[in-house]
C-alpha atoms as a PDB file:
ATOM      1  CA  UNK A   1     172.192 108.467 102.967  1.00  0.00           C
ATOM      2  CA  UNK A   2     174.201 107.285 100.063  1.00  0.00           C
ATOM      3  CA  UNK A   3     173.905 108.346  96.644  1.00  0.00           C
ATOM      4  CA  UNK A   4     171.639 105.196  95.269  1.00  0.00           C
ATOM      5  CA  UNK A   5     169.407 105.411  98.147  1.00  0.00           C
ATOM      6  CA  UNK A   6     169.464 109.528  97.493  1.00  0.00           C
ATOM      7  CA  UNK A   7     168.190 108.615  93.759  1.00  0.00           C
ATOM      8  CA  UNK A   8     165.443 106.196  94.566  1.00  0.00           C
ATOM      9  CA  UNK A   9     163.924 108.580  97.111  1.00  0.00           C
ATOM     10  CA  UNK A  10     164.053 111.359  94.180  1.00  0.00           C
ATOM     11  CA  UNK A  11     162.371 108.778  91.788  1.00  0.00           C
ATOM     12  CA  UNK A  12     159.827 107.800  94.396  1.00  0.00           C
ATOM     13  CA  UNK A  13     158.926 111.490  94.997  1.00  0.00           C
ATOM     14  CA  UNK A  14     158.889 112.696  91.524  1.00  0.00           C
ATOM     15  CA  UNK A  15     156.803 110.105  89.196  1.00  0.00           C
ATOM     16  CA  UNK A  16     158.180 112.862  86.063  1.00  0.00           C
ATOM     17  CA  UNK A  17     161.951 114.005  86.612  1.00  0.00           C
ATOM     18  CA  UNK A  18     164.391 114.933  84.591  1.00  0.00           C
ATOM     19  CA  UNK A  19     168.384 114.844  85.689  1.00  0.00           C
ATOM     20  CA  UNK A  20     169.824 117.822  83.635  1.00  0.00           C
ATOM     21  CA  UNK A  21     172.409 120.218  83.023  1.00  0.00           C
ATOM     22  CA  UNK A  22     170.880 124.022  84.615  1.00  0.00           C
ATOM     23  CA  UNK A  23     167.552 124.025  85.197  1.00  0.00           C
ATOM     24  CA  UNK A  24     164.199 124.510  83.146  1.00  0.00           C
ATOM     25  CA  UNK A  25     164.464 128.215  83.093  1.00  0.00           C
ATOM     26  CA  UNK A  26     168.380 128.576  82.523  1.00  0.00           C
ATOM     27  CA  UNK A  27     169.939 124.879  80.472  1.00  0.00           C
ATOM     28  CA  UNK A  28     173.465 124.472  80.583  1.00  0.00           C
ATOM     29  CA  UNK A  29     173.729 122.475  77.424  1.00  0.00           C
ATOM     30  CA  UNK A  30     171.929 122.455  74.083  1.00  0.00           C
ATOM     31  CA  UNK A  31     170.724 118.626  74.943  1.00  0.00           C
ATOM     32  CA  UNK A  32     169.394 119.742  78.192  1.00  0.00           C
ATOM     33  CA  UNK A  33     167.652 122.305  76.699  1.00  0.00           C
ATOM     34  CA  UNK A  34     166.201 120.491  74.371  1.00  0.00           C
ATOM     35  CA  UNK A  35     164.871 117.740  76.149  1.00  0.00           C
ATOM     36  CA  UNK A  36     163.451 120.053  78.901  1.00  0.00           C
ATOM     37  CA  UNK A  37     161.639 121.883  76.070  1.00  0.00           C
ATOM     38  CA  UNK A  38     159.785 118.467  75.232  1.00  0.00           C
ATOM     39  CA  UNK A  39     158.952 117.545  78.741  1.00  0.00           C
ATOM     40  CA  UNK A  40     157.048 120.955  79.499  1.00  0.00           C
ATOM     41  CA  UNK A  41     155.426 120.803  75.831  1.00  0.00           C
ATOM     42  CA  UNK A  42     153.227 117.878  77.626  1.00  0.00           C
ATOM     43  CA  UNK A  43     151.863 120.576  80.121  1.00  0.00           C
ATOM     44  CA  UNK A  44     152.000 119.118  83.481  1.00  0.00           C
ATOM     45  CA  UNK A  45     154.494 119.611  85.922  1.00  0.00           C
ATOM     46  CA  UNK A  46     157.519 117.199  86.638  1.00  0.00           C
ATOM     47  CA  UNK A  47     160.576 117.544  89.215  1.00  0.00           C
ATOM     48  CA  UNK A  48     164.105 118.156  87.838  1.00  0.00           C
ATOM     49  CA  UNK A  49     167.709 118.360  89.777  1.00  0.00           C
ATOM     50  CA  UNK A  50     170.488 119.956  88.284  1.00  0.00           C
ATOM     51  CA  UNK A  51     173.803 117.366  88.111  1.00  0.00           C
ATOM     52  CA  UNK A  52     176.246 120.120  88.045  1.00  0.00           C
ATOM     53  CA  UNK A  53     175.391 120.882  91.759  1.00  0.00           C
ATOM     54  CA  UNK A  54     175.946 117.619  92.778  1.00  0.00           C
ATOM     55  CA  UNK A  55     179.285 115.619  91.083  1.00  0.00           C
ATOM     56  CA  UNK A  56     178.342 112.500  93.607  1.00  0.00           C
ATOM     57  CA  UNK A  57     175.121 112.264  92.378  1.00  0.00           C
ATOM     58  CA  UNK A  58     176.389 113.206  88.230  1.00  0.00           C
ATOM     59  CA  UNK A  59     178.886 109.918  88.898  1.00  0.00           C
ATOM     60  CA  UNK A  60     176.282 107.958  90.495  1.00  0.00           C
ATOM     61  CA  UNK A  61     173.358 108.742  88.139  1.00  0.00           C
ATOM     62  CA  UNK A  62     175.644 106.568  85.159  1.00  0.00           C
ATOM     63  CA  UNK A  63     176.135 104.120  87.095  1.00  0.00           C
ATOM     64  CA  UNK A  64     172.606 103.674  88.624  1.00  0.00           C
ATOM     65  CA  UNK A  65     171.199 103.533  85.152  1.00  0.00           C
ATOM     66  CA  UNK A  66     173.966 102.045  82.878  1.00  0.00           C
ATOM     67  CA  UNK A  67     173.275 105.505  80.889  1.00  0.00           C
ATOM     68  CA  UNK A  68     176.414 107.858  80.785  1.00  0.00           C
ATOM     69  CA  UNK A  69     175.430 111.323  79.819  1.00  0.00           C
ATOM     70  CA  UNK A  70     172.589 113.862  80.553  1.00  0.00           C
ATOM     71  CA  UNK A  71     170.414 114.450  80.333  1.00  0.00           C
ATOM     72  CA  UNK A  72     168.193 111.759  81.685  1.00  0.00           C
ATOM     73  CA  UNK A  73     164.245 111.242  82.214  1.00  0.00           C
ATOM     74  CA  UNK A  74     162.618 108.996  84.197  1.00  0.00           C
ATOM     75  CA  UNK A  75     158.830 108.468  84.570  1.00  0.00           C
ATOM     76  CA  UNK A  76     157.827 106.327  87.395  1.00  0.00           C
ATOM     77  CA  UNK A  77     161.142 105.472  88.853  1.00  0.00           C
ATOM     78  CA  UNK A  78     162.173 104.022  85.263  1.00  0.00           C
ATOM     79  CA  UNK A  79     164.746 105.860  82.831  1.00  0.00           C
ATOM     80  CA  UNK A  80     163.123 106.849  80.048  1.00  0.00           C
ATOM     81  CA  UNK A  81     166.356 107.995  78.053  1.00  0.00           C
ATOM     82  CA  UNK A  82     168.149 111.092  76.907  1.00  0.00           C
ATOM     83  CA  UNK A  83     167.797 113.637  74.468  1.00  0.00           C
ATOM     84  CA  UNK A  84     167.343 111.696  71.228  1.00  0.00           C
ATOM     85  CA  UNK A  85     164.763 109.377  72.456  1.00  0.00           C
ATOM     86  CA  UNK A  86     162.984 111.741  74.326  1.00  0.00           C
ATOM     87  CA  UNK A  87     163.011 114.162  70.910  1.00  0.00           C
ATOM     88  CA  UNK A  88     161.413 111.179  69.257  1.00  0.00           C
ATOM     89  CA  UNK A  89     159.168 110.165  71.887  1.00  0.00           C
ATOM     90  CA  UNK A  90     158.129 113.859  71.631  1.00  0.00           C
ATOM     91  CA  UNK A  91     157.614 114.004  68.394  1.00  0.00           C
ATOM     92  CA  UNK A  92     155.585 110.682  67.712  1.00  0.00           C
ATOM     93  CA  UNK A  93     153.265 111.561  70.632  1.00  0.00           C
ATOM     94  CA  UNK A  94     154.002 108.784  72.983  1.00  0.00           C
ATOM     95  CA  UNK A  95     155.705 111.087  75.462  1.00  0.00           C
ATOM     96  CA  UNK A  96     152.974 113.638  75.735  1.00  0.00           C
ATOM     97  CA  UNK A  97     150.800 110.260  76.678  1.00  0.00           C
ATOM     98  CA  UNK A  98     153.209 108.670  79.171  1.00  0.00           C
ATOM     99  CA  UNK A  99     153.757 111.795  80.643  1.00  0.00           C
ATOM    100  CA  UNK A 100     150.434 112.485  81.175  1.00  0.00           C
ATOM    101  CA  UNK A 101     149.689 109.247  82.313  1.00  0.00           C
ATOM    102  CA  UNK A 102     151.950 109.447  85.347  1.00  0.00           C
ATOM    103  CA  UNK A 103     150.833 112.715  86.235  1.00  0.00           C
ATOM    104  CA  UNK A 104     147.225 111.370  85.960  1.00  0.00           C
ATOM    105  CA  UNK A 105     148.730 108.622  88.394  1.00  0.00           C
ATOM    106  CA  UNK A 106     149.986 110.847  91.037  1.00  0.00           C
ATOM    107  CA  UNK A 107     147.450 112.961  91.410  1.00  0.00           C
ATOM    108  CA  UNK A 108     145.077 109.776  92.225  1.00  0.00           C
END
């Protein structure tokens, strides 16, 4: 499988995931731990993948989404943003609700 068909059978699986530097538990940069910090504020669960593990998929990620650093959260197979906009999203509400929302969705 190559690494854009590897990414849309993540986003497909996982309607909340976040690409990121460590993991939930243990971030490997202040952005990533940040931004992870929003997502579980929302309370529901979501998917993430660590990019350090995998340097294919860290190159292929930018390019895939014309974004080029980490971290990066999709909902629903569409890129959401990085740190700032998901610290804004956060903090005006709107990504409590879309997160929701797509957890709402996959559960249906």
């Amino acid at each position: 499988m190559d690494i854009n068909e590897t990414i849309k059978s993540q986003l497909d699986e996982n309607p909340i995931i976040l690409y990121m530097k460590g993991s939930p538990q243990a971030p490997q940069c202040g952005f990533s731990a940040k931004t992870v910090q929003a997502v579980m504020a929302c309370g529901e669960r979501f998917a993430f993948v660590n990019i350090l593990d995998n340097q294919d998929l860290r190159e292929g990620l930018k390019v895939y989404s014309s974004w080029p650093t980490f971290p990066q959260l999709y909902i629903n197979g569409e890129l959401v943003g990085g740190c700032d906009i998901v610290l804004e999203m956060s903090e005006s509400g709107e990504l409590s609700k879309l997160v929701k929302e797509a957890a709402k969705q996959a559960e249906a």
